[in-house]
N, C-alpha and C. Protein backbone atom coordinates (compact mmCIF):
# COMPACT_ATOMS: atom_id res chain seq x y z
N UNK A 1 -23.66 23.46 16.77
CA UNK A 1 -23.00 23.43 15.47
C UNK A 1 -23.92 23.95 14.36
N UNK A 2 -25.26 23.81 14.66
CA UNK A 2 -26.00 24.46 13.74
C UNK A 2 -26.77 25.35 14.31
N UNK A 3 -26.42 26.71 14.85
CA UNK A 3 -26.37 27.64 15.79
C UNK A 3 -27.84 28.25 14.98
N UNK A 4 -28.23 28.63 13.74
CA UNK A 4 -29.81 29.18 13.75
C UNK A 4 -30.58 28.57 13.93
N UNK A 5 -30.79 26.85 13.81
CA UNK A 5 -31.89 26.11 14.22
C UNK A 5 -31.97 26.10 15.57
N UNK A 6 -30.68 25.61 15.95
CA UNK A 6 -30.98 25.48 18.02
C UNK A 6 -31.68 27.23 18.38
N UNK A 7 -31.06 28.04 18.01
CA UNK A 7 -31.97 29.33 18.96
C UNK A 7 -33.24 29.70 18.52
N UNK A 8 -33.71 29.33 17.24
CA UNK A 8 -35.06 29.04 16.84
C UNK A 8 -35.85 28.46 17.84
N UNK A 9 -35.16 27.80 18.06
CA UNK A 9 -36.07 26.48 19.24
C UNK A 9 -36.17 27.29 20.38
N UNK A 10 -34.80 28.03 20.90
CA UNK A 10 -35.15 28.25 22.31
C UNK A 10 -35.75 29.72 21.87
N UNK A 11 -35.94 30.53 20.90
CA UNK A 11 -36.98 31.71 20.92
C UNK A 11 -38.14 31.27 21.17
N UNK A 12 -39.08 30.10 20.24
CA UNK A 12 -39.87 29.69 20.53
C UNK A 12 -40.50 29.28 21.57
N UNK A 13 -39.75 28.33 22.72
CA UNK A 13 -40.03 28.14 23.69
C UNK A 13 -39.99 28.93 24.84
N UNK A 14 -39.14 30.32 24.46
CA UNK A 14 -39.54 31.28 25.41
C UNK A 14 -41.19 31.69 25.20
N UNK A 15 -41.67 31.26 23.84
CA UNK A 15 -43.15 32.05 23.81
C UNK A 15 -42.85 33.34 23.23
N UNK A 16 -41.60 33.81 22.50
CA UNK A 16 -41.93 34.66 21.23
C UNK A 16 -41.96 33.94 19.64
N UNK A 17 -41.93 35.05 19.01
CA UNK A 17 -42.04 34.27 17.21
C UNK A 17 -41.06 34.68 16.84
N UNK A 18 -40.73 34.35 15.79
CA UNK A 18 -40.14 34.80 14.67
C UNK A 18 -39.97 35.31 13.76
N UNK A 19 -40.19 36.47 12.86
CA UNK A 19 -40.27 37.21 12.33
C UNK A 19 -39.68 36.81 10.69
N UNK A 20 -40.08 37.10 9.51
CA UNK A 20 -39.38 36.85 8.11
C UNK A 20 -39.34 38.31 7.87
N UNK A 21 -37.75 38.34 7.85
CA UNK A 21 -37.27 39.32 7.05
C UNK A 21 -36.99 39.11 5.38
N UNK A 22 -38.27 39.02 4.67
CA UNK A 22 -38.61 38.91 3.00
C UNK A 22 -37.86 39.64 2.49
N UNK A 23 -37.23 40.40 2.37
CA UNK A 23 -36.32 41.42 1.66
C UNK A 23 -34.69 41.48 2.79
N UNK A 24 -34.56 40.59 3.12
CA UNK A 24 -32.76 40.90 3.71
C UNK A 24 -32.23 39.87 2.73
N UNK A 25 -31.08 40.34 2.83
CA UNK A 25 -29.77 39.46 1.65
C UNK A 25 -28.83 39.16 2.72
N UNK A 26 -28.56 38.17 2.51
CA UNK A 26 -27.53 37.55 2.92
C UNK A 26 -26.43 36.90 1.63
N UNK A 27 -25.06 36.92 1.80
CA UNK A 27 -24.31 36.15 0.73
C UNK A 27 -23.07 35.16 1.38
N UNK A 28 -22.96 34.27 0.79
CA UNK A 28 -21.92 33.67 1.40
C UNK A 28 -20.69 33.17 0.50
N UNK A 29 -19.40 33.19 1.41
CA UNK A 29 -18.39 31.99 0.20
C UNK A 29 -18.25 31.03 0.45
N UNK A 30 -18.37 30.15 -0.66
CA UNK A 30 -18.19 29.02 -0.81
C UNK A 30 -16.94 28.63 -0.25
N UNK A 31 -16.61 27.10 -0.09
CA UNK A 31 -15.35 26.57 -0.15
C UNK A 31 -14.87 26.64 -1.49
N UNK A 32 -13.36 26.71 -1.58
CA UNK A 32 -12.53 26.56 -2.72
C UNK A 32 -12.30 25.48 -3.31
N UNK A 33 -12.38 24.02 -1.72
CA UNK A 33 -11.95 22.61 -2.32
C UNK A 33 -12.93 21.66 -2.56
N UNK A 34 -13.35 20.78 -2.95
CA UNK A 34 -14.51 19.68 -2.48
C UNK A 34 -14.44 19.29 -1.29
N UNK A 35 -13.11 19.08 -1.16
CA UNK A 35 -12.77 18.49 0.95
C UNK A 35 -13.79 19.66 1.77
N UNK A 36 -13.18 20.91 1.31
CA UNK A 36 -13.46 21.69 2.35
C UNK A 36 -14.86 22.04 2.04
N UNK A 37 -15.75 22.13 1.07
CA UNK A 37 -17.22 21.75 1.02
C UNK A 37 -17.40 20.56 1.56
N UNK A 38 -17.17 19.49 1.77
CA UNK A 38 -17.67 18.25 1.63
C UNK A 38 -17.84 18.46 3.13
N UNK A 39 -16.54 18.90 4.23
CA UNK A 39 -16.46 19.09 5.74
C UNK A 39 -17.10 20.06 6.29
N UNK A 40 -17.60 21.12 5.20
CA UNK A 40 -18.63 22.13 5.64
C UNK A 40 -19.66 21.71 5.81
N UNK A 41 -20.80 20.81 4.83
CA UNK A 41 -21.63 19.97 4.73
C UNK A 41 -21.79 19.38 5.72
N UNK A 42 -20.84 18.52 6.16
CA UNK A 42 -20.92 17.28 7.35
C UNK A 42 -21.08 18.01 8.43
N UNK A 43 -20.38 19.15 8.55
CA UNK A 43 -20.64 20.13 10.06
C UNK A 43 -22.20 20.20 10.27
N UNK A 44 -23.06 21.24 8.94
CA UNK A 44 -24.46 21.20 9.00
C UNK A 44 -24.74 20.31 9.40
N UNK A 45 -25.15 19.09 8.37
CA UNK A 45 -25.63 18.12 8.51
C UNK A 45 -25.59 17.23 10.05
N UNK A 46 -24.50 16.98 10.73
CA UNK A 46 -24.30 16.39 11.73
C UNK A 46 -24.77 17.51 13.43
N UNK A 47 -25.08 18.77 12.53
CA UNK A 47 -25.44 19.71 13.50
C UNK A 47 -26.68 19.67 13.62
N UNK A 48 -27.25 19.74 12.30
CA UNK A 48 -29.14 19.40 12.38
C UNK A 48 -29.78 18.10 13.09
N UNK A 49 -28.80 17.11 12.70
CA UNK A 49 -29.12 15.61 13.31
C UNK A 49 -29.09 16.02 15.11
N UNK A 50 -27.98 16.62 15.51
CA UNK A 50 -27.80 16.69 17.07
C UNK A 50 -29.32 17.73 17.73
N UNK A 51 -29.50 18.94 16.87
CA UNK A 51 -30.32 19.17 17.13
C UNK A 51 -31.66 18.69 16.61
N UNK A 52 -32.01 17.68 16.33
CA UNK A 52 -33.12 17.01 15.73
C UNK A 52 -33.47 15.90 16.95
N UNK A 53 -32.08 15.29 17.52
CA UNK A 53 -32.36 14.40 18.50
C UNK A 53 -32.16 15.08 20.05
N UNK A 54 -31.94 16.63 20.22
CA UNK A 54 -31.44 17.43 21.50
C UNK A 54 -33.25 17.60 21.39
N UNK A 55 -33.96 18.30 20.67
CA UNK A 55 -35.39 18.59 20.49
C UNK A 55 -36.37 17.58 20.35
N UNK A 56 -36.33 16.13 20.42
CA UNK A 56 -37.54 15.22 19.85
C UNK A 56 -38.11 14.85 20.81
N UNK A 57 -37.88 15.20 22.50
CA UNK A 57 -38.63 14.95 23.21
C UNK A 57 -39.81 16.24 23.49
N UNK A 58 -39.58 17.05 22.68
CA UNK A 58 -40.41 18.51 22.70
C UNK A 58 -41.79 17.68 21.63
N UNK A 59 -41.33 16.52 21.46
CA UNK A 59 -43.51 16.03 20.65
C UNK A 59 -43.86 15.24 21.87
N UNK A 60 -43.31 15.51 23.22
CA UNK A 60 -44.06 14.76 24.02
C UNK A 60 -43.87 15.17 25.08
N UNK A 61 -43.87 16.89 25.30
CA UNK A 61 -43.90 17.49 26.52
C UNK A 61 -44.79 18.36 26.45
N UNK A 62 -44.61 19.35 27.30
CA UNK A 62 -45.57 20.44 27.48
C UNK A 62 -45.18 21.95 26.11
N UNK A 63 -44.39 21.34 25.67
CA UNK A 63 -44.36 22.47 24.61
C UNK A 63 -45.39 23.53 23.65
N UNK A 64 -45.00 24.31 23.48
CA UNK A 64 -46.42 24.77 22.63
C UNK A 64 -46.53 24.71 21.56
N UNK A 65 -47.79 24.42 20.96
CA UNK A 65 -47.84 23.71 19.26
C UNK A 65 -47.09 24.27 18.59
N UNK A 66 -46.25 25.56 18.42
CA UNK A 66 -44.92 26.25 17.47
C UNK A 66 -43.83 24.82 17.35
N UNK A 67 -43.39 24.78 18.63
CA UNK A 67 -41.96 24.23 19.10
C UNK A 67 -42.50 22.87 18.33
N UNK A 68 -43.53 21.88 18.68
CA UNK A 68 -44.15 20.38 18.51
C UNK A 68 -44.13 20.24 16.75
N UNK A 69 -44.54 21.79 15.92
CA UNK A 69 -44.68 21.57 14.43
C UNK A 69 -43.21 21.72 13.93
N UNK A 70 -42.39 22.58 14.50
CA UNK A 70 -40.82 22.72 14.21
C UNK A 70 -40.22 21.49 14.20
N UNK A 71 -40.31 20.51 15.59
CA UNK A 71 -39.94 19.66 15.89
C UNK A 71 -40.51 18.48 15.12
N UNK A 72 -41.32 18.27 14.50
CA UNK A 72 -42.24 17.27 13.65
C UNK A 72 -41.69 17.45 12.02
N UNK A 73 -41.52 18.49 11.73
CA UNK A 73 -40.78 18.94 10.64
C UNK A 73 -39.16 18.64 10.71
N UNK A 74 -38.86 18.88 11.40
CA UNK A 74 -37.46 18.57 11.30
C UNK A 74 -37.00 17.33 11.51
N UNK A 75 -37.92 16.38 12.13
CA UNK A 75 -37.34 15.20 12.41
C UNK A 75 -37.78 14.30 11.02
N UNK A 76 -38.91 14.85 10.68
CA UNK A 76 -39.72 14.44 9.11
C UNK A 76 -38.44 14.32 8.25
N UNK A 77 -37.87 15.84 8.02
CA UNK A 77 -36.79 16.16 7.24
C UNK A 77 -35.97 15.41 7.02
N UNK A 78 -35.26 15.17 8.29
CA UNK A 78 -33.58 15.01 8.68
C UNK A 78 -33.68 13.65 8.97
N UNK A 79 -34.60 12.92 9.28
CA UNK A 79 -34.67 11.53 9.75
C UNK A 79 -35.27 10.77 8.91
N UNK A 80 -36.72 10.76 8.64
CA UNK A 80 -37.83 10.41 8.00
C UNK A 80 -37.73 10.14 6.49
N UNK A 81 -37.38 11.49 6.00
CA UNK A 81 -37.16 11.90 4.68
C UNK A 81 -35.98 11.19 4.36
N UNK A 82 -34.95 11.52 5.09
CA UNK A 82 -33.43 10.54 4.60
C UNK A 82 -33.32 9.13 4.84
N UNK A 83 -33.87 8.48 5.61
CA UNK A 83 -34.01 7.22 5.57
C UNK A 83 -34.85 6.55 4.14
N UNK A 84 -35.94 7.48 3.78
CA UNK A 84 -36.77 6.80 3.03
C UNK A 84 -35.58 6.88 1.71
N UNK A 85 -35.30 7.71 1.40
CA UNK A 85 -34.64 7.81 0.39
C UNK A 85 -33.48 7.23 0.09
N UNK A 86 -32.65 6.45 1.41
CA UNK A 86 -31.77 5.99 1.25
C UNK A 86 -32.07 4.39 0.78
N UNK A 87 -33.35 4.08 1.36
CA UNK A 87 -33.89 2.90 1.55
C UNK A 87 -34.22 2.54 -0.18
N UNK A 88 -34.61 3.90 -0.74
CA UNK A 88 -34.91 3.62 -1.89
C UNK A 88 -34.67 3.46 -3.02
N UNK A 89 -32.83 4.10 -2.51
CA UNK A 89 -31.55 3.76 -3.34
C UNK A 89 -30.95 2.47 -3.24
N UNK A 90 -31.04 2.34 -2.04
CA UNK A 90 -30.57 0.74 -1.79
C UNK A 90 -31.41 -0.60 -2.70
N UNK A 91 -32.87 -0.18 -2.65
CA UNK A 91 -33.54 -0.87 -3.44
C UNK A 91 -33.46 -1.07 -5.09
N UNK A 92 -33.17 0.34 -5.53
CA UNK A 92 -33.08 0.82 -7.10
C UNK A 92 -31.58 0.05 -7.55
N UNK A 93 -30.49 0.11 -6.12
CA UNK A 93 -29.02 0.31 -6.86
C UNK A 93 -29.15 -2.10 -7.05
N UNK A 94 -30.07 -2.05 -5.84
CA UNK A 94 -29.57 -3.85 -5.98
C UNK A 94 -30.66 -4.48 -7.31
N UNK A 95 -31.51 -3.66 -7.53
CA UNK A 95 -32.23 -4.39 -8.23
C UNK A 95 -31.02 -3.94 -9.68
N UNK A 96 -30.89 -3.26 -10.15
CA UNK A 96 -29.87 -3.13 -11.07
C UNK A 96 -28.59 -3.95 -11.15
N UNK A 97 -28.02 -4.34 -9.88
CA UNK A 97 -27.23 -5.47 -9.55
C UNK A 97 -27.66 -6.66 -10.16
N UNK A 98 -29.05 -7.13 -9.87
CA UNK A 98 -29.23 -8.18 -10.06
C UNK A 98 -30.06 -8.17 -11.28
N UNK A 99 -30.47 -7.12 -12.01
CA UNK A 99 -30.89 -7.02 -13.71
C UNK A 99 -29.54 -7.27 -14.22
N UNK A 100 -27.92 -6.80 -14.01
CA UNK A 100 -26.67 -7.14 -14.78
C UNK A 100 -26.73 -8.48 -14.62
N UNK A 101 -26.46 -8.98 -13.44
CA UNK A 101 -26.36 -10.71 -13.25
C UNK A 101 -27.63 -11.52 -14.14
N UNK A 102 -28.45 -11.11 -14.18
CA UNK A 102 -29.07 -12.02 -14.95
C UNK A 102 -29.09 -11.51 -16.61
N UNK A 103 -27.95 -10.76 -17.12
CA UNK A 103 -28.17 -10.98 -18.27
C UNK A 103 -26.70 -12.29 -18.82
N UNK A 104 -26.22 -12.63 -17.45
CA UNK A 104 -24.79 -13.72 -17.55
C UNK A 104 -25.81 -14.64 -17.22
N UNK A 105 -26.55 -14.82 -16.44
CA UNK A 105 -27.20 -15.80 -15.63
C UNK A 105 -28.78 -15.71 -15.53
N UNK A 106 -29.51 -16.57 -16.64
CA UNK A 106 -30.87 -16.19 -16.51
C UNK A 106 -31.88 -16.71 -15.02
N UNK A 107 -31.22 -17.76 -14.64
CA UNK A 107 -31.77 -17.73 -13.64
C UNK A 107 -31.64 -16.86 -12.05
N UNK A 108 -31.30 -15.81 -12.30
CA UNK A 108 -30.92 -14.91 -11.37
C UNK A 108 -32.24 -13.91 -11.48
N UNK A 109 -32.89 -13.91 -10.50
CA UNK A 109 -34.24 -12.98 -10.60
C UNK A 109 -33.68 -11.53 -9.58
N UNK A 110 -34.26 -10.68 -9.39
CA UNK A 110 -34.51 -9.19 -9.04
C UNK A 110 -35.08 -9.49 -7.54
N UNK A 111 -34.31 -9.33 -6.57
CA UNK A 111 -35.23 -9.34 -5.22
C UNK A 111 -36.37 -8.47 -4.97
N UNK A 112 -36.06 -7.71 -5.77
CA UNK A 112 -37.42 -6.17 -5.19
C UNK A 112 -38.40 -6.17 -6.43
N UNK A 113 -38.67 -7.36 -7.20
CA UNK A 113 -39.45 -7.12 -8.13
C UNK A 113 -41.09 -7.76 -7.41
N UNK A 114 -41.88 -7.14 -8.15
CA UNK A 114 -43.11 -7.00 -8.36
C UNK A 114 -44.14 -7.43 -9.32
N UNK A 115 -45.10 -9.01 -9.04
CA UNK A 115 -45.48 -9.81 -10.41
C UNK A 115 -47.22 -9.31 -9.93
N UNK A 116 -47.98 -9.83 -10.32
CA UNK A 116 -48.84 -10.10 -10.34
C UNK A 116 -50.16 -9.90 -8.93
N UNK A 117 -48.99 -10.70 -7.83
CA UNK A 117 -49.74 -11.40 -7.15
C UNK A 117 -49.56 -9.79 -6.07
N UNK A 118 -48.34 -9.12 -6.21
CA UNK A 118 -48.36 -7.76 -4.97
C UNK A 118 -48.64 -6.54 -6.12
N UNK A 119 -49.09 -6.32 -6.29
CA UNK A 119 -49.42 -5.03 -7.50
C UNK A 119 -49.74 -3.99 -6.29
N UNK A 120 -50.40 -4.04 -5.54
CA UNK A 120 -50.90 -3.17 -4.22
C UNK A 120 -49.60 -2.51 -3.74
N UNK A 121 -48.48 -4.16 -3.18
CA UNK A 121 -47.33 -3.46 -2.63
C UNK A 121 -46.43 -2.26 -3.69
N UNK A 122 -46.58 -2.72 -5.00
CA UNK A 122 -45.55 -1.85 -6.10
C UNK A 122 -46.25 -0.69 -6.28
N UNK A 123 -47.80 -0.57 -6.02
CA UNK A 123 -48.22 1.00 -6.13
C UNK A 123 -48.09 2.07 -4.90
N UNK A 124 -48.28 1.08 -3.63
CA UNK A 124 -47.86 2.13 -2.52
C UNK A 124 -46.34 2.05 -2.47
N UNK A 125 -45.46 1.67 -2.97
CA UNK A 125 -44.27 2.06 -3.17
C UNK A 125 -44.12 3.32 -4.30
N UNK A 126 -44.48 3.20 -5.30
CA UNK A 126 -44.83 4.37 -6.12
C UNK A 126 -44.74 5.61 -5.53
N UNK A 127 -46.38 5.75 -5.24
CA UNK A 127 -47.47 6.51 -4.27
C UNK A 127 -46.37 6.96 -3.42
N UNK A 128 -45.71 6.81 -2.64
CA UNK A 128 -44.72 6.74 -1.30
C UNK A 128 -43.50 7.70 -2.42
N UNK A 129 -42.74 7.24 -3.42
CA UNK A 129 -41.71 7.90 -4.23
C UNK A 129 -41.97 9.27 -4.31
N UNK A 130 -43.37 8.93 -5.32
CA UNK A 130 -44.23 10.09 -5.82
C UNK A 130 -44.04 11.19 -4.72
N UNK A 131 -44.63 10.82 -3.37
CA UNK A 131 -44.70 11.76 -2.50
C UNK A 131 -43.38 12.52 -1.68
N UNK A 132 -42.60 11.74 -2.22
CA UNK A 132 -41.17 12.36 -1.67
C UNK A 132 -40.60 13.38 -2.63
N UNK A 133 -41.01 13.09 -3.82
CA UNK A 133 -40.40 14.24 -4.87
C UNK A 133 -41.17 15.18 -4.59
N UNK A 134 -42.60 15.11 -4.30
CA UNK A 134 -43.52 16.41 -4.20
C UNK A 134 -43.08 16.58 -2.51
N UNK A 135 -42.63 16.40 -1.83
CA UNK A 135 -42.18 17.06 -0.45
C UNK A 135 -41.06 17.83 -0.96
N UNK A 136 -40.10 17.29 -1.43
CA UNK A 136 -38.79 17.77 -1.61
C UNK A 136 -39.17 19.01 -2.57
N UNK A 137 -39.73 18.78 -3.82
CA UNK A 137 -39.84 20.39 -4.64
C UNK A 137 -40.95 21.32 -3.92
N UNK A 138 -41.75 20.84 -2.91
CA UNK A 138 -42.53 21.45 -2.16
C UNK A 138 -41.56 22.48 -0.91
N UNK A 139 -40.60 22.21 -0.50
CA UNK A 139 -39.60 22.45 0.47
C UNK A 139 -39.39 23.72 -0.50
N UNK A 140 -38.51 23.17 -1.35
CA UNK A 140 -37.81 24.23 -2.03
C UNK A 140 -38.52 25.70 -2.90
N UNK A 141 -39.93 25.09 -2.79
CA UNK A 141 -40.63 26.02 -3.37
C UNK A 141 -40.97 26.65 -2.60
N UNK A 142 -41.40 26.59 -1.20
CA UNK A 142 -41.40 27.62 -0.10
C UNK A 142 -40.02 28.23 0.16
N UNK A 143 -39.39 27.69 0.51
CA UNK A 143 -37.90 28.80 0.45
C UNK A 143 -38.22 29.67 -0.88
N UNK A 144 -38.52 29.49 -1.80
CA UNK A 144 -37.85 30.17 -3.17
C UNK A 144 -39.05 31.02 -3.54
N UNK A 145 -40.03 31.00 -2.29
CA UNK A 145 -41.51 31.66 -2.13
C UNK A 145 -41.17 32.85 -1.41
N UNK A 146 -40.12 32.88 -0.63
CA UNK A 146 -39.98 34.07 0.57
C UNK A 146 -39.23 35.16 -0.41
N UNK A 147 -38.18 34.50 -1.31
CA UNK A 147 -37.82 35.89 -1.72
C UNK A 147 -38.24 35.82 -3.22
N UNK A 148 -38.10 37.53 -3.56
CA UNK A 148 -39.01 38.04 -4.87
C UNK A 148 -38.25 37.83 -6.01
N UNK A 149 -39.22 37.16 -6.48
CA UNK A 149 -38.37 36.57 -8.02
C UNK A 149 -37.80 35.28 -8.12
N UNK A 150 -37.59 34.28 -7.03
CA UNK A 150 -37.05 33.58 -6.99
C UNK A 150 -37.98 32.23 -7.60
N UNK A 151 -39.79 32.34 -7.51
CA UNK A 151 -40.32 31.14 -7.38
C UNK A 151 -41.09 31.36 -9.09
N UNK A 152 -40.09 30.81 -9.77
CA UNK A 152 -40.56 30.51 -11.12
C UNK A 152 -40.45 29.47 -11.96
N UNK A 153 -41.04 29.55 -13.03
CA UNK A 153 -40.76 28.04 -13.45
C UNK A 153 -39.81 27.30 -14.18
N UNK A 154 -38.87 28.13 -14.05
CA UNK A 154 -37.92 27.63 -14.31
C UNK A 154 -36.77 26.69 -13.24
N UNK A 155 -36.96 27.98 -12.01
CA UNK A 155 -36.53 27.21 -10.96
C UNK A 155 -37.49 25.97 -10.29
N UNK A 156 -38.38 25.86 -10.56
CA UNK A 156 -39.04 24.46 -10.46
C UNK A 156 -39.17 23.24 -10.94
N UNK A 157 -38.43 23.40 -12.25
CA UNK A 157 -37.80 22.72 -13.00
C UNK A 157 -36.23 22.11 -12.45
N UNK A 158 -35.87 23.35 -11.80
CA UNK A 158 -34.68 23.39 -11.31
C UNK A 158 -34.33 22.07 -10.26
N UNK A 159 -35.08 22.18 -9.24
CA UNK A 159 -35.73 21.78 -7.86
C UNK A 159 -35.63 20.26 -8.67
N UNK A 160 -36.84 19.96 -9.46
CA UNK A 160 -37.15 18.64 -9.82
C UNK A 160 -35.73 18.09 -10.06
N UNK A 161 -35.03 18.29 -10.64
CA UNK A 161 -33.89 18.22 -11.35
C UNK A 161 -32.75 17.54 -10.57
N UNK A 162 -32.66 18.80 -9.04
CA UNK A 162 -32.06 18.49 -8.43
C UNK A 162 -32.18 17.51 -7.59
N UNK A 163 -33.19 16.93 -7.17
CA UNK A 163 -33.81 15.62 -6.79
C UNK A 163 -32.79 14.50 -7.10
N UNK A 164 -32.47 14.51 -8.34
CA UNK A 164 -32.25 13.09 -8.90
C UNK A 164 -30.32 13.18 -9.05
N UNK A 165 -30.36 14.40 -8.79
CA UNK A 165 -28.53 14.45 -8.80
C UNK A 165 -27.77 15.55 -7.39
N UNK A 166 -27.97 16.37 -7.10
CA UNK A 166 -27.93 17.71 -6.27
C UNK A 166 -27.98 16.62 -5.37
N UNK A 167 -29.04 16.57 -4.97
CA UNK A 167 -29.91 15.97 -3.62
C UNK A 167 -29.35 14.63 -2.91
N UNK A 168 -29.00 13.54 -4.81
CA UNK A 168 -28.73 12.17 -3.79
C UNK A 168 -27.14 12.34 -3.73
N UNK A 169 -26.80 13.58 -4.14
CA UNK A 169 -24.77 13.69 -3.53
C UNK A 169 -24.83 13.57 -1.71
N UNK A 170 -26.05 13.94 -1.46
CA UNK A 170 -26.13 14.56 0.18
C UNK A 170 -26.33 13.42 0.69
N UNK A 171 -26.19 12.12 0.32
CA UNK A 171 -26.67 10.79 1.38
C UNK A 171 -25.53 10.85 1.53
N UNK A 172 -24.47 10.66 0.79
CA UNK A 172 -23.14 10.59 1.84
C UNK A 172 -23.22 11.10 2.53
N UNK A 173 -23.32 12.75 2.51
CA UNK A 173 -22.90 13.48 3.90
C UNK A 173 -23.95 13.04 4.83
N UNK A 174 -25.31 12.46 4.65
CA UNK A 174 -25.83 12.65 5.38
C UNK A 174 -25.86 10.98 6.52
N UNK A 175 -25.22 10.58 6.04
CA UNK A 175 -24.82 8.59 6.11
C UNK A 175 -23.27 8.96 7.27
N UNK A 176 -22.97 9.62 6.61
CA UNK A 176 -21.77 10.02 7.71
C UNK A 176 -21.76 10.64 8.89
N UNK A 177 -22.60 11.72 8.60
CA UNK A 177 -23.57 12.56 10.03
C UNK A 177 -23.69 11.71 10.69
N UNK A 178 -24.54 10.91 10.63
CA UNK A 178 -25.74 10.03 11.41
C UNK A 178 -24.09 9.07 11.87
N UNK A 179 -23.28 8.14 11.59
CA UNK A 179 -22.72 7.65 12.06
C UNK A 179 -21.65 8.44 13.10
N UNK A 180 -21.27 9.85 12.75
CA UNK A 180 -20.43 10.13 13.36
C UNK A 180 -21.32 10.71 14.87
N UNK A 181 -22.67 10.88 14.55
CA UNK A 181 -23.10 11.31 16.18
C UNK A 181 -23.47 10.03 16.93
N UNK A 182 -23.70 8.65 16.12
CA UNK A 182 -23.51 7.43 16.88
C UNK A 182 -22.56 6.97 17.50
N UNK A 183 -21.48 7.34 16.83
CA UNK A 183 -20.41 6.84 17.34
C UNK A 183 -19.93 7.76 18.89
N UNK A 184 -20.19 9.18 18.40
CA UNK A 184 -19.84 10.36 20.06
C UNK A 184 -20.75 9.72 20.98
N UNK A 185 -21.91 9.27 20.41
CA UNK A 185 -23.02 9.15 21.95
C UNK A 185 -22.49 7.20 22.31
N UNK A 186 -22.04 6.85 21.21
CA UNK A 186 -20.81 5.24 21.64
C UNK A 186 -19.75 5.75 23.16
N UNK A 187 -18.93 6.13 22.22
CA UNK A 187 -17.69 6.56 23.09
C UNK A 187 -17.56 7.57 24.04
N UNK A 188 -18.48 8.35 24.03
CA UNK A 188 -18.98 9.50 24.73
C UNK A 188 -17.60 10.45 25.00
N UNK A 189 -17.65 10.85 23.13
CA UNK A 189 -16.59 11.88 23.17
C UNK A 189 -17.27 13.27 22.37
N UNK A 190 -16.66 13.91 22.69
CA UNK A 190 -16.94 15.56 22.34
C UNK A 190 -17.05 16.04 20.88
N UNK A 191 -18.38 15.50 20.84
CA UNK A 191 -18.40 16.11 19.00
C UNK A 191 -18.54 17.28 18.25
N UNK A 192 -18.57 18.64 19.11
CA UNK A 192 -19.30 19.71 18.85
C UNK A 192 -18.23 20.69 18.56
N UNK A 193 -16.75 19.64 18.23
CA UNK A 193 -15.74 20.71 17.42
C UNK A 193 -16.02 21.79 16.54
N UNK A 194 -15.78 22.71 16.69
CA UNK A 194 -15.64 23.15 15.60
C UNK A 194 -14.73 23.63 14.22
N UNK A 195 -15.00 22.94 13.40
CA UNK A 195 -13.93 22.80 12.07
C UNK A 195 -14.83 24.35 10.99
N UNK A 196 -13.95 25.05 11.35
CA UNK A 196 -13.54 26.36 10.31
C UNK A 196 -14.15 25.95 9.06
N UNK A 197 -14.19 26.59 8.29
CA UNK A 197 -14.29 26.22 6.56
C UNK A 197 -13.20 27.28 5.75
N UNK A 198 -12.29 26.33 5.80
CA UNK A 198 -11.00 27.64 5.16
C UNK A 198 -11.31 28.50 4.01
N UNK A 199 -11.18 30.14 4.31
CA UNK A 199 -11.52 31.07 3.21
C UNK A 199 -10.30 31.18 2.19
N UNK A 200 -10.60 32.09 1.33
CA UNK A 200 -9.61 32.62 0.29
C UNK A 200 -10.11 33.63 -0.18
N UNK A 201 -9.15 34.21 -0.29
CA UNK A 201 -9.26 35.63 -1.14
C UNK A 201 -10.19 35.91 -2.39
């Protein structure tokens, strides 16, 4: 379902490379609807996850260090990276829950707060944030490194930006992925439909 990452993998493991073509264009169309973006999305997304977990025994075979850094990266990405972030919404959205309740109810404290006595734990939580925004505009700044003109500062601005809105639209899709390939490897039914993305003129 996500047909350039899987043959990436198997070029590699034949023992050739890959080549950057820095100057090819590619263009694409969009969907027309949100549905039909939203089901385009979930296709990726649930395609990278299959191949993220078809490849993760390649960090503990005979593979060659190409395939082991692909594979370390992508599971970083798609697994690593989205968990932390979800983890960190969950944390941000309840502590806000429970800052409203205690302005009805003062004795209602903040589960995820931080006094005195863990100052250590609230800075490597920081430290840990910190480092996810600089992965994420780090990502995007290598993509936006390959082609000419693209890596400026404006679009780095851009990147940051998108972090905090762009980026957390994708936990849905990416919350849904992850359940819908749990559920095929549950029931052990055939997930590798493929759903079109309807064009228009």
């Amino acid at each position: 379902m996500t047909e350039d990452t899987d043959i990436s993998f198997k070029i590699m493991q034949s023992g050739k490379l890959i080549a950057l073509a820095y100057n090819s264009e590619a263009f694409q169309q969009e969907p027309e609807t949100l549905h039909d973006y939203y089901f385009q999305r979930l296709r990726w997304a649930k395609g990278n996850y299959q191949v993220v977990i078809h490849n993760f025994k390649n960090l503990f075979n005979r593979s060659n260090w190409r395939v082991k850094l692909k594979t370390f990266y992508i599971t970083c990405t798609f697994l690593l990276f989205n968990t932390a972030i979800i983890l960190s919404d969950l944390i941000f959205i309840t502590n806000v829950g429970f800052m409203v309740a205690n302005l009805f109810n003062p004795s209602i404290m903040m589960p995820f707060s931080f006094g005195s006595n863990n100052v250590l734990i609230m800075q490597v939580l920081l430290i840990n944030w910190i480092l996810m925004i600089v992965l994420y505009m780090l990502q995007n700044s290598l993509a936006m490194s390959t082609q000419f003109g693209q890596a400026t500062t404006g679009q780095i601005w851009l990147s940051l930006a998108s972090y905090f809105t762009y980026a957390q639209l994708f936990i849905v899709v990416s919350v849904h992925a992850v359940i819908s390939v749990c559920l095929d490897a549950i029931f052990r039914r055939n997930g590798n439909i493929w759903v079109k993305t309807k064009r228009f003129d």
